[in-house]
Protein backbone atom coordinates (compact mmCIF):
# COMPACT_ATOMS: atom_id res chain seq x y z
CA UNK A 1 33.82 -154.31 78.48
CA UNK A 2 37.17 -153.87 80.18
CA UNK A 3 38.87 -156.96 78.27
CA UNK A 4 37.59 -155.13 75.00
CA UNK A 5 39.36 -151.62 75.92
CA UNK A 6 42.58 -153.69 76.70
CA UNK A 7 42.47 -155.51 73.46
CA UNK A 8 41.68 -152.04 71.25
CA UNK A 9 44.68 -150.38 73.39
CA UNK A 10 47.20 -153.01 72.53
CA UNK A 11 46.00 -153.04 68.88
CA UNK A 12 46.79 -149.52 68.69
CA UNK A 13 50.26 -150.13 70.36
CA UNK A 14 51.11 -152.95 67.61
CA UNK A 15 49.55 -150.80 64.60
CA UNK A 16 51.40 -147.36 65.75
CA UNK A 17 55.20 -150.07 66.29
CA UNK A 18 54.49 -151.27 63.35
CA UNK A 19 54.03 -147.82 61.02
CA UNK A 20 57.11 -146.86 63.05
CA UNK A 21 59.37 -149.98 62.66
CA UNK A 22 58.25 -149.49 58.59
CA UNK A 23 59.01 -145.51 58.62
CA UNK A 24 62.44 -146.73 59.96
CA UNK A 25 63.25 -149.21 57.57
CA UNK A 26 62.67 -146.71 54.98
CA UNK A 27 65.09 -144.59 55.37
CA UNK A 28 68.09 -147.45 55.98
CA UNK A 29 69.68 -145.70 53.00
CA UNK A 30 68.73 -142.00 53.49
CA UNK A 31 70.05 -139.31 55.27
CA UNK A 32 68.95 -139.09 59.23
CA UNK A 33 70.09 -135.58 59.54
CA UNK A 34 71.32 -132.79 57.12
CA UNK A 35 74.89 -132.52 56.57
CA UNK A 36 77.89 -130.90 55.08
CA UNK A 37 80.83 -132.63 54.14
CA UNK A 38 84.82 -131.22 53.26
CA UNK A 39 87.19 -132.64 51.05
CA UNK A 40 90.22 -135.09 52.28
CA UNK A 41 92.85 -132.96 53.76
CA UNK A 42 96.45 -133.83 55.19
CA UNK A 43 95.06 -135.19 58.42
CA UNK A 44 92.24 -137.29 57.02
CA UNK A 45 92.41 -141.30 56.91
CA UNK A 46 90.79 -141.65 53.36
CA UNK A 47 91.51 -145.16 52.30
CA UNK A 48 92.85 -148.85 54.00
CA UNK A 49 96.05 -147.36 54.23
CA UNK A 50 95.84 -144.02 53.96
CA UNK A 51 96.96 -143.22 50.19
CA UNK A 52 97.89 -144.10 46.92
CA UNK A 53 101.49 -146.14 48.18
CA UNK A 54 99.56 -147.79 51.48
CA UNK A 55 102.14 -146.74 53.80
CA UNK A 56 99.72 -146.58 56.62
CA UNK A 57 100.83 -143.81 58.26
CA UNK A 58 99.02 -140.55 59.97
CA UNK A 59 99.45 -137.15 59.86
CA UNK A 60 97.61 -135.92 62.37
CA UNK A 61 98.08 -134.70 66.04
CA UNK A 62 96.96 -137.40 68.28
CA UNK A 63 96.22 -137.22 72.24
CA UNK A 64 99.51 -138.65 74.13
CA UNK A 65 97.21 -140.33 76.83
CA UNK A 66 94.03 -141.34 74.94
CA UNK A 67 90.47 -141.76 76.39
CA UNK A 68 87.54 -143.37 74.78
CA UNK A 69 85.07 -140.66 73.46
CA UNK A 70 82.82 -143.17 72.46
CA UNK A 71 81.31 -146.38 71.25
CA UNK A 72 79.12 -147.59 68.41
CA UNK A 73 77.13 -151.17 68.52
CA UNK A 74 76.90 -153.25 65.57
CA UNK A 75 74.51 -155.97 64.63
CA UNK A 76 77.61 -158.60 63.23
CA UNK A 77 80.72 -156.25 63.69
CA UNK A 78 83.40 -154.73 61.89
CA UNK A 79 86.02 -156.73 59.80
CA UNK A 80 87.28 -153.21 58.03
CA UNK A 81 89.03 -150.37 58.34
CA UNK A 82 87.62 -147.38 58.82
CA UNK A 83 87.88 -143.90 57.20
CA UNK A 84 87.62 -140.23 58.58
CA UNK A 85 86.95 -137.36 56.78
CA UNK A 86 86.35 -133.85 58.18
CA UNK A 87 83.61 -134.08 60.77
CA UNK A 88 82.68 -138.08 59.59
CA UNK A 89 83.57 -141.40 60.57
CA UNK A 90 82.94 -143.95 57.86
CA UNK A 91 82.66 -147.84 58.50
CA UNK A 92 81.80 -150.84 56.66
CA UNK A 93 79.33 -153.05 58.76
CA UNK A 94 79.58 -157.04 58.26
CA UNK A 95 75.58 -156.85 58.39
CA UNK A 96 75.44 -155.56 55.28
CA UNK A 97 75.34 -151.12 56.39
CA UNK A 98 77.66 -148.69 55.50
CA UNK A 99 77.59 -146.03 58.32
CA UNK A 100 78.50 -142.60 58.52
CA UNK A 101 78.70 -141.40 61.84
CA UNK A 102 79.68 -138.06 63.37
CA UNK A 103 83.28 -137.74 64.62
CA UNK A 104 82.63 -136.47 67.73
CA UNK A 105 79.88 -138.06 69.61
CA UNK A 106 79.50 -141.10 67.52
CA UNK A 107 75.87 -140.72 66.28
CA UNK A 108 74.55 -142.22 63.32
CA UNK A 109 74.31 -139.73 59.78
CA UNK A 110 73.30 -141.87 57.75
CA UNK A 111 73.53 -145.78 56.82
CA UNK A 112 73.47 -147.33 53.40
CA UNK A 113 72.77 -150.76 52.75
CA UNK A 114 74.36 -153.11 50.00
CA UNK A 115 70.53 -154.15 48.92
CA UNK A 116 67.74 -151.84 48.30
CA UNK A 117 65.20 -154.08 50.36
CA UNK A 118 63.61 -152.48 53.36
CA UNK A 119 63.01 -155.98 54.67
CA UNK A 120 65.11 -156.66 57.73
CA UNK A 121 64.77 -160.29 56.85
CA UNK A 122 66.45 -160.16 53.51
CA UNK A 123 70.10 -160.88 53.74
CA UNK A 124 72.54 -157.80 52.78
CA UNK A 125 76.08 -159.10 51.54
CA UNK A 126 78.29 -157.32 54.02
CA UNK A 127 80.94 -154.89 53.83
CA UNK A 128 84.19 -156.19 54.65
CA UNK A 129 86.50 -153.77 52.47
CA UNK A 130 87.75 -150.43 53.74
CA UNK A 131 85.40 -147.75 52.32
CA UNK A 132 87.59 -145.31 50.09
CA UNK A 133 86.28 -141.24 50.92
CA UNK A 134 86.86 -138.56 47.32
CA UNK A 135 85.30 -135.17 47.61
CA UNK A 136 81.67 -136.38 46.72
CA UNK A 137 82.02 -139.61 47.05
CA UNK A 138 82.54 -142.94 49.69
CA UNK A 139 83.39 -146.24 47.74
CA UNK A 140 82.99 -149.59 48.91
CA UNK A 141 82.80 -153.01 47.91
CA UNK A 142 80.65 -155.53 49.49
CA UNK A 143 80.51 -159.48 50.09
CA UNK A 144 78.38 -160.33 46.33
CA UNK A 145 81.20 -158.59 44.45
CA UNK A 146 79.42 -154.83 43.92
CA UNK A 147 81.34 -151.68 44.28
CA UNK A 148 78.95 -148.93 46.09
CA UNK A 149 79.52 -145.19 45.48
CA UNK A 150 77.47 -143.49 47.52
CA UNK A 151 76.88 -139.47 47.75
CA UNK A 152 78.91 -138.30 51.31
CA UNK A 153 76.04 -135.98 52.14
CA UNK A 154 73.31 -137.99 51.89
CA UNK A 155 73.99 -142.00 51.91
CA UNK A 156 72.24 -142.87 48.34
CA UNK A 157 73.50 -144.26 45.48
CA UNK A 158 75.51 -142.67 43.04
CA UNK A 159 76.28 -145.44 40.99
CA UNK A 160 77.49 -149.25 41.34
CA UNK A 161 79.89 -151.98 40.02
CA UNK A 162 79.38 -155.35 39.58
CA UNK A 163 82.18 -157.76 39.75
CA UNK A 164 81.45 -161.52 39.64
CA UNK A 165 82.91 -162.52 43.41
CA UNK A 166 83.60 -160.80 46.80
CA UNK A 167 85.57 -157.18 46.80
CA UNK A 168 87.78 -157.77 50.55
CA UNK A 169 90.23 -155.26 49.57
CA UNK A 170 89.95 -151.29 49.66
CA UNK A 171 89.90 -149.38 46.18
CA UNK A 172 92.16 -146.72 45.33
CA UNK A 173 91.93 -143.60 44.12
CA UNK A 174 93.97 -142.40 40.31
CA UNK A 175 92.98 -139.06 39.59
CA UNK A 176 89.71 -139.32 37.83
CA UNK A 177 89.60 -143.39 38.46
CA UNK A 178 89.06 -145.77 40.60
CA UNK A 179 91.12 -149.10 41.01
CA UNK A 180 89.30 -152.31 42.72
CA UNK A 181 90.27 -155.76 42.86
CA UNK A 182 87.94 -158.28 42.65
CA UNK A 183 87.73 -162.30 44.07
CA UNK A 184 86.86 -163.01 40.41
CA UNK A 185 90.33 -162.65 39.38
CA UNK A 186 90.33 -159.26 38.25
CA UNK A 187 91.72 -156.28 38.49
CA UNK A 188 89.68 -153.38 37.68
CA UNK A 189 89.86 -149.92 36.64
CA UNK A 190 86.21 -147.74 36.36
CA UNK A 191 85.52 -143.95 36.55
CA UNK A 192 84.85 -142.05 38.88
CA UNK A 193 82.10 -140.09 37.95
CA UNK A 194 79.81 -143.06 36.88
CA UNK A 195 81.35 -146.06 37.78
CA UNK A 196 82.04 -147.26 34.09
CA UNK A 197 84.59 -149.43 33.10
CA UNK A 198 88.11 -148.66 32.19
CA UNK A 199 89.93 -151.44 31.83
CA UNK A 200 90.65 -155.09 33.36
CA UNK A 201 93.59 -157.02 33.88
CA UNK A 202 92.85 -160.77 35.02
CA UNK A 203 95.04 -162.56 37.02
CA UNK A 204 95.00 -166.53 37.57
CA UNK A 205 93.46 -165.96 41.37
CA UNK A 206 91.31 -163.92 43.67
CA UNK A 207 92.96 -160.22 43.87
CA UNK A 208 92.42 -160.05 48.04
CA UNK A 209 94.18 -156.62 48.34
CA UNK A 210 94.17 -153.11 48.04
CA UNK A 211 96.52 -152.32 45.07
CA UNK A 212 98.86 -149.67 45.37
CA UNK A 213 99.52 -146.86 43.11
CA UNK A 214 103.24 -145.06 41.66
CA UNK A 215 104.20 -143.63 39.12
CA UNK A 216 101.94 -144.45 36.53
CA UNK A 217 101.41 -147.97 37.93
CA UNK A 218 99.68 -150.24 40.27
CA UNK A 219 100.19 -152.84 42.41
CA UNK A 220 98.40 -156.04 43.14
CA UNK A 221 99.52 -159.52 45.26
CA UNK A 222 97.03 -161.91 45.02
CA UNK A 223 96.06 -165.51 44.96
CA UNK A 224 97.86 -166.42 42.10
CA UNK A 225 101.26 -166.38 44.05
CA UNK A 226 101.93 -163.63 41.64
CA UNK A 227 103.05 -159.83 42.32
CA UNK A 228 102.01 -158.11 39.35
CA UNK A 229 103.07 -154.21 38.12
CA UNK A 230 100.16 -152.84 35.64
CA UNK A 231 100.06 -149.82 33.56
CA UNK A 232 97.13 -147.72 34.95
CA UNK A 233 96.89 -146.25 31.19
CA UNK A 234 95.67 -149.18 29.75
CA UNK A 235 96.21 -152.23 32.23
CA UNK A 236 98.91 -153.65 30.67
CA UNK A 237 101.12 -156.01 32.72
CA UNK A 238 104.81 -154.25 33.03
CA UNK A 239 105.97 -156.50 35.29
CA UNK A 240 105.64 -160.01 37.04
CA UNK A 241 107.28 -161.47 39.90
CA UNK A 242 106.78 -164.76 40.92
CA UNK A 243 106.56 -165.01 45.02
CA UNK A 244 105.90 -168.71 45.57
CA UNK A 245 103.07 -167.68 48.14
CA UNK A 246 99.88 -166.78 48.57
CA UNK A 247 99.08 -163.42 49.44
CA UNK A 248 96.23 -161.99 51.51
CA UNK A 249 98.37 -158.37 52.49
CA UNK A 250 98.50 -155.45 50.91
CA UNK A 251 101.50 -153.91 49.37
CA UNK A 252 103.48 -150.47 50.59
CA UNK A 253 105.53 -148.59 48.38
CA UNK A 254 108.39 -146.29 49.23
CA UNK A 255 110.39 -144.93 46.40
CA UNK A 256 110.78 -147.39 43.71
CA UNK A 257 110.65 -150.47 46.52
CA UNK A 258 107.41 -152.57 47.34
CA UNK A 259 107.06 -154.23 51.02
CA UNK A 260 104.31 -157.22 51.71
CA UNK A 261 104.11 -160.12 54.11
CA UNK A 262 103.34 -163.59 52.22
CA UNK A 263 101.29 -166.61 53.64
CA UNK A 264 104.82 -168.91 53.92
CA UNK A 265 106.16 -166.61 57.02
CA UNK A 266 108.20 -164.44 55.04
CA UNK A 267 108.33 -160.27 54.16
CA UNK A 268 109.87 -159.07 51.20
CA UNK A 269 110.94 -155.61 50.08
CA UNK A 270 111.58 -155.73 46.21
CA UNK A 271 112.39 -153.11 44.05
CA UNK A 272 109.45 -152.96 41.36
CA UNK A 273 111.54 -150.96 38.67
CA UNK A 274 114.07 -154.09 38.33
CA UNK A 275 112.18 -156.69 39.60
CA UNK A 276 114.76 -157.58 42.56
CA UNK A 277 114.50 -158.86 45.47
CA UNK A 278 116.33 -156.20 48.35
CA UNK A 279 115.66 -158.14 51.55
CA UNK A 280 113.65 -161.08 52.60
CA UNK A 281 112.76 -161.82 56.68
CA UNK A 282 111.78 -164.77 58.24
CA UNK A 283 111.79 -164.92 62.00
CA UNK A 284 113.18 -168.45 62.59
CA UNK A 285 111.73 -171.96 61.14
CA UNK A 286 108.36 -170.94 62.57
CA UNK A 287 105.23 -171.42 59.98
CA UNK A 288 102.92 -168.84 60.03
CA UNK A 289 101.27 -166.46 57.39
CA UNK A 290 100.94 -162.24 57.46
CA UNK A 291 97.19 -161.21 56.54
CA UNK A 292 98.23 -157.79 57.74
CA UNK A 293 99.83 -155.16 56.51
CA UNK A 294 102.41 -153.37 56.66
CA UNK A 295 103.06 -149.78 58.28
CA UNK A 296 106.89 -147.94 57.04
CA UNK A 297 108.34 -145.13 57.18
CA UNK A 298 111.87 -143.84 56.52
CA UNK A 299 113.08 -146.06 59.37
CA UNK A 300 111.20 -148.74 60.35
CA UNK A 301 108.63 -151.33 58.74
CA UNK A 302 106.03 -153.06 60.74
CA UNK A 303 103.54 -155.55 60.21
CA UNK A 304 101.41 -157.91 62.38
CA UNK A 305 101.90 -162.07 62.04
CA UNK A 306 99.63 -165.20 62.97
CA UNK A 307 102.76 -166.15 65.19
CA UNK A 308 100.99 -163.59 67.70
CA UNK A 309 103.69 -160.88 66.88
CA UNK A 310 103.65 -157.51 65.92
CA UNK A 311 107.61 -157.30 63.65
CA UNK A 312 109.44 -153.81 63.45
CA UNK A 313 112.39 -154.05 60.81
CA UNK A 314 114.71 -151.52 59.70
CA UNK A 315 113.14 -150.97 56.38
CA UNK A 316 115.89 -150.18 54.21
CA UNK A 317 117.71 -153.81 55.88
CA UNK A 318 114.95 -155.91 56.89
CA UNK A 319 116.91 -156.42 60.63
CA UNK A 320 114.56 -156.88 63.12
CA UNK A 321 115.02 -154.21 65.34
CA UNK A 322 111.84 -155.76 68.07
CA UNK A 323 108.82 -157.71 68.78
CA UNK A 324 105.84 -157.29 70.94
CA UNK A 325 103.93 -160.76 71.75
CA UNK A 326 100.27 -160.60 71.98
CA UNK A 327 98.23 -163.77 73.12
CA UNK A 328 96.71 -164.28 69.72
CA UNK A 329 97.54 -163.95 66.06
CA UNK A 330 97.37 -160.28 64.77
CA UNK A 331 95.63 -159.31 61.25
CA UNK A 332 95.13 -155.77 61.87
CA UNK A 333 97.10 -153.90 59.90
CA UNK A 334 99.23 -151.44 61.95
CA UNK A 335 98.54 -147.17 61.97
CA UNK A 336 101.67 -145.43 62.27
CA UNK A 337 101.25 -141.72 63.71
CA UNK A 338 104.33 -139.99 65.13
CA UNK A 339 105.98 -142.03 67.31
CA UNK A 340 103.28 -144.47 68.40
CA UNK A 341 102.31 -147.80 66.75
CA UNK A 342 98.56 -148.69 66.73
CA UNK A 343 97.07 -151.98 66.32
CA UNK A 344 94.91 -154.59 66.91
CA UNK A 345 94.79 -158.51 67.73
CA UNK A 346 92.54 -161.75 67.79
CA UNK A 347 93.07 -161.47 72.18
CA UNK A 348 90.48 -158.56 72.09
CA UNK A 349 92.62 -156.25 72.77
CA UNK A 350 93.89 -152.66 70.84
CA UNK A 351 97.50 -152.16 71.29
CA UNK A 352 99.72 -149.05 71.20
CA UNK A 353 103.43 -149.56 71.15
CA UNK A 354 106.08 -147.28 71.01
CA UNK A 355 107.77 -147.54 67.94
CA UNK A 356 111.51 -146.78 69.08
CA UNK A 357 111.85 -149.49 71.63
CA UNK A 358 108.68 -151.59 71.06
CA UNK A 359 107.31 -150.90 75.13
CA UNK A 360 103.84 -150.75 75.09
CA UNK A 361 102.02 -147.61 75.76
CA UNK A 362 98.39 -148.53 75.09
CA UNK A 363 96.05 -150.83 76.02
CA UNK A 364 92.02 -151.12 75.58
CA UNK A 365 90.07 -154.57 76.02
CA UNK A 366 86.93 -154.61 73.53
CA UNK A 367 85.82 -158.16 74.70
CA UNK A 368 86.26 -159.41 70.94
CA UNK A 369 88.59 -160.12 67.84
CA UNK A 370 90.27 -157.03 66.55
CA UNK A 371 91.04 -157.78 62.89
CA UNK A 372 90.66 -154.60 61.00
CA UNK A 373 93.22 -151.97 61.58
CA UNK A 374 93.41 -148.91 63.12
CA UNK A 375 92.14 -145.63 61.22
CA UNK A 376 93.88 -142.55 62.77
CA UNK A 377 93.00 -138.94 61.30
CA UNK A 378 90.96 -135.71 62.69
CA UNK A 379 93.37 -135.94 65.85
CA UNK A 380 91.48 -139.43 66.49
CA UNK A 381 91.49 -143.27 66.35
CA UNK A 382 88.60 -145.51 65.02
CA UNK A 383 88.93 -149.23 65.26
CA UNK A 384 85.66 -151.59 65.07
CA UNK A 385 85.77 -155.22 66.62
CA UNK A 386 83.82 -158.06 65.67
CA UNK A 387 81.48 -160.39 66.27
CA UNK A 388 77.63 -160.30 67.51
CA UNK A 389 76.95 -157.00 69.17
CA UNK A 390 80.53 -155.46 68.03
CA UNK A 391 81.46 -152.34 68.57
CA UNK A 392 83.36 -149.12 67.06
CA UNK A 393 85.56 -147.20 69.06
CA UNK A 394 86.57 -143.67 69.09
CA UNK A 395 89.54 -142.63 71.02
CA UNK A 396 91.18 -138.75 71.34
CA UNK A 397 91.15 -136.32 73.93
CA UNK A 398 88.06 -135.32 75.70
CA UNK A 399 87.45 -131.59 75.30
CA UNK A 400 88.04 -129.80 79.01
């Protein structure tokens, strides 16, 4: 009689875990809590690099001695930068989630997935591109080549994309359209309201980066060795420069010049307008390529190597003006905010530097590879590392 009353008591235990597991899963791509959301502003981080020209800089206050407000576990990790928006942090998940979480204690929103399965077992492509954040709207692409645009108060769909191979690189944001590039060669132009397409331009190689936007134009360095100006009118090519290298980084723009590290150890800073070459820097006969990007401002240019270095230049020169050594190579692409350098490396570690003299300032172990840079806005820093278990950080100023 006793055995029986066991066994009917654990039934009940596995029949109530399951219905709550399933309730769960249901709602991977729902809303957990009500919310209200605010357009960008000046201190947001809304894209990979912060804006239409990628310049990767901040402009937001940020706490001279930061301390770590909290921490997010992942299933897989984070490969991608994040973006924050008013009270939200939003962060592409290599397990296949985008998350919103709130900005100040780090709890979860909402998550969308890239699949509408509520099976745990069936695989999600991931999310390895920086989400992009509009008024409405967060945009993302994921691993199987479909870009997500998913309503910022609740986490569902709003409409989708689908390219024929992997999106890596953030979109960007032209008024009333969106511009994506696409492992399948193309570039691509849809709207913003429904996701329907513009225009394409292909190229002869994957399109790995974010493109940048001026003036009428954008910006793509791809596969194809290939740096590429296109009318955002119509996608017409205006201009094509030959580079002789891959390239994985994304290009900055300041004024009518375009800066990007190449895969054959070399930056460039070419103005777009005549197709010229300004400066090129190579730091010795050392091999090595840049999958980061780079930070500038009126002054200086930085950008993270494979040769373990994070490179300052004079922008307008390309001298080097420092170098900070880290222990392994270095494909986060660096945050800029006032006078502070933020970034990350392959040793596990999240650097700050100081961007006059190139001293470091900053320094938090996460245990793992940080590859995806920095996101600095709302007077705080988000960085996710990856791997199994990795987490997201959120550094500021704890409130007295």
């Amino acid at each position: 009689m006793r055995d029986r009353m066991i066994l009917t008591r654990l039934l009940i235990v596995c029949f109530l875990t399951a219905v709550l597991h399933s309730s769960s899963l249901a709602d991977d791509s729902t809303t957990k809590q009500a919310v209200s959301v605010t357009g960008p502003s000046q201190t947001s981080w809304v894209s990979f690099r912060n804006g239409q020209q990628q310049r990767g800089t901040a402009d937001t206050e940020l706490a001279q001695k930061l301390e770590l407000l909290w921490t997010y576990e992942t299933e897989f990790g984070v490969s991608g930068t994040a973006a924050i928006v008013g009270d939200h942090v939003y962060v592409p998940v290599i397990d296949g989630y985008l998350l919103c979480l709130n900005r100040i204690n780090g709890s979860l929103i909402w998550k969308h997935r890239s699949i509408e399965s509520n099976n745990p077992k069936d695989f999600a492509p991931g999310f390895k591109a920086a989400p992009l954040v509009t008024e409405q709207l967060v945009i993302c692409g994921d691993e199987d080549g479909v870009l997500h645009a998913v309503d910022r108060k609740t986490g569902k769909k709003v409409w989708t994309f689908e390219s024929e191979a992997e999106i890596a690189g953030g979109a960007n944001l032209a008024g009333d359209r969106i511009i994506f590039g696409s492992h399948d060669s193309y570039l691509y132009c849809v709207k913003l309201s429904d996701g329907n397409l513009v225009w394409k331009f292909q190229t002869q190689d994957r399109v790995n980066c974010a493109p940048a936007i001026a003036d009428g134009h954008t910006f793509i360095s791809g596969c194809d060795e290939h740096l590429r100006v296109i009318s955002l009118d119509e996608g017409k090519q205006i201009a094509d420069v030959p580079l002789n290298s891959f390239l994985i980084a994304s290009p900055a723009l300041w004024d009518d010049t375009l800066y990007v590290g190449t895969y054959t150890s070399k930056v460039v800073a070419l103005n777009w307008k005549k197709t010229e070459f300004i400066w090129t820097y190579q730091d010795g006969d050392e091999e090595f390529p840049y999958h980061s990007s780079a930070a500038i401002t009126e002054k200086f240019l930085v950008v993270g190597g494979r040769d373990k270095e994070l490179h300052c230049l004079d922008r307008l020169t390309g001298q080097e003006i420092w170098k900070f050594r880290t222990r392994a190579g270095i494909d986060s692409s660096p945050a800029i905010v006032d006078d502070r350098v933020f970034f990350g490396s392959s040793d596990g570690n999240l650097y700050g530097v100081d961007l006059k003299s190139g001293k470091e300032i900053f320094k938090h172990n996460a245990g793992r590879d940080i590859t995806a840079g920095p996101a600095i806005g709302e007077k705080v820093l988000v960085v996710g590392a990856e791997g199994n278990r990795g987490k997201i950080y959120c550094f500021g100023q704890k409130s007295p």
